[in-house]
Protein backbone atom coordinates (compact mmCIF):
# COMPACT_ATOMS: atom_id res chain seq x y z
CA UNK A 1 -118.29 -125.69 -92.73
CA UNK A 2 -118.76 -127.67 -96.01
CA UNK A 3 -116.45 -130.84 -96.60
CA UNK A 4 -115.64 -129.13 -100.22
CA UNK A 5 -113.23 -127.13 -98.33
CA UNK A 6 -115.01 -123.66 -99.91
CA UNK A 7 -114.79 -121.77 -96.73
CA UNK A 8 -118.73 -121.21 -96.76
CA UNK A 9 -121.46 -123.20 -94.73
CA UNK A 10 -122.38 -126.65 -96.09
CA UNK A 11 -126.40 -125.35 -96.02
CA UNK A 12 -125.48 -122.15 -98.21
CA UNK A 13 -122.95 -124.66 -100.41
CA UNK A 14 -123.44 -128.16 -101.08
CA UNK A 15 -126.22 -129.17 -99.24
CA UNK A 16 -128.29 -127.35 -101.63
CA UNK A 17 -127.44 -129.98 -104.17
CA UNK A 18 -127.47 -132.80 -102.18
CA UNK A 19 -131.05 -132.30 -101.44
CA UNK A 20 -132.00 -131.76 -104.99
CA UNK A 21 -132.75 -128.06 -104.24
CA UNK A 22 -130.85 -126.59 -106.52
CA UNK A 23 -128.45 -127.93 -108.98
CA UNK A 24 -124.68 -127.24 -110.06
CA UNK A 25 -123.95 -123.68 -111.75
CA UNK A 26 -120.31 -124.82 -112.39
CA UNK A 27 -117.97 -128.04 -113.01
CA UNK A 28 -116.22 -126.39 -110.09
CA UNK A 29 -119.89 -126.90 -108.42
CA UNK A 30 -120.02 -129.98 -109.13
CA UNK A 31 -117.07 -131.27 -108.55
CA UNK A 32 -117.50 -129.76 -105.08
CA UNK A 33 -120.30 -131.48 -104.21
CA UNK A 34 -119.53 -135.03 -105.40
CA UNK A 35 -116.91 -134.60 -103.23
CA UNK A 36 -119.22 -133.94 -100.23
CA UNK A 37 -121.60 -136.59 -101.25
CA UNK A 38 -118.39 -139.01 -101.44
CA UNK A 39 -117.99 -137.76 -98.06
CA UNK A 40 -120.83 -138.10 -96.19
CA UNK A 41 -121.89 -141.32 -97.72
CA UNK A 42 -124.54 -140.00 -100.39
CA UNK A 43 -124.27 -142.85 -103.62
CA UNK A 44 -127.21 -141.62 -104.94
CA UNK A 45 -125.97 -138.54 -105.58
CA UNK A 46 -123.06 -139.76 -106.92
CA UNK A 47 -124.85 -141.86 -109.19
CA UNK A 48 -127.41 -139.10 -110.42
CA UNK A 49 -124.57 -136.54 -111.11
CA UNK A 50 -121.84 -139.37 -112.55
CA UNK A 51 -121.83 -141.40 -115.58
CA UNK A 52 -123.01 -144.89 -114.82
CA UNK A 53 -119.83 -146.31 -116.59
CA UNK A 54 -117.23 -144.30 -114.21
CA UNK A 55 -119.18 -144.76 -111.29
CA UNK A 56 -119.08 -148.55 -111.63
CA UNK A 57 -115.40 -148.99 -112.00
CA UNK A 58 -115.39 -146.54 -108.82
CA UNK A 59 -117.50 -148.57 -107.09
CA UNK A 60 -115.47 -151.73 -108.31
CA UNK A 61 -111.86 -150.28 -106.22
CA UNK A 62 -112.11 -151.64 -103.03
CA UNK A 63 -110.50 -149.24 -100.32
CA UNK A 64 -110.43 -146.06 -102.47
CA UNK A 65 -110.99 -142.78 -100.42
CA UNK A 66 -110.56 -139.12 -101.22
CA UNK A 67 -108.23 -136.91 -99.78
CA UNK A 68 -108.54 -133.42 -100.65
CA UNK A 69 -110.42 -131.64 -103.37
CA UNK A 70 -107.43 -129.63 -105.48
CA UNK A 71 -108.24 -127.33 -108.04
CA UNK A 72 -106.09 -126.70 -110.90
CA UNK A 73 -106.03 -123.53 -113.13
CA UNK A 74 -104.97 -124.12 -116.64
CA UNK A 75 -103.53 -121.06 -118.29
CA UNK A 76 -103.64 -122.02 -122.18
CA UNK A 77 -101.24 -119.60 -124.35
C-alpha cells in the first residue's frame, strides 16, 4: 500500500511520481506524494516539487517528522 494513506498500491499511486513517470494531476497529488518521498527518504523529490526557500527552513528543523497526511475540506459560503 502507498505511505499517502490513499488505500491504492504505491506503483499505481505515488511511485509514478517519484520516478518522474508521470507528474501530479492535483495539489491533493502532490501533496500525497511529498509525503511519500518525505517518507521513504527521497530529497530530491522534495526539492524538485518544493520551493527552494521552504525546503531550506525544512531542512534547517532538526528532528521534524511527519505524522499523518490529513486532508481538510473547506466549504466557503
Amino acid at each position: 500500500m502507498c505511505y499517502c494513506d490513499s488505500g491504492l498500491a504505491a506503483d499505481i499511486c505515488c511511485n509514478p511520481l517519484l520516478l518522474g513517470s508521470r507528474i501530479a494531476q492535483s495539489p491533493l497529488e502532490l501533496m500525497r506524494s511529498r509525503y511519500s518521498a518525505f517518507v521513504t527518504r527521497n530529497p530530491q523529490y522534495l526539492e524538485k516539487t518544493a520551493k527552494l526557500d521552504a525546503l531550506s527552513q525544512w531542512n534547517k528543523t532538526k528532528g521534524s517528522q511527519w505524522q499523518a497526511l490529513t486532508r481538510l475540506e473547506i466549504i466557503a459560503y
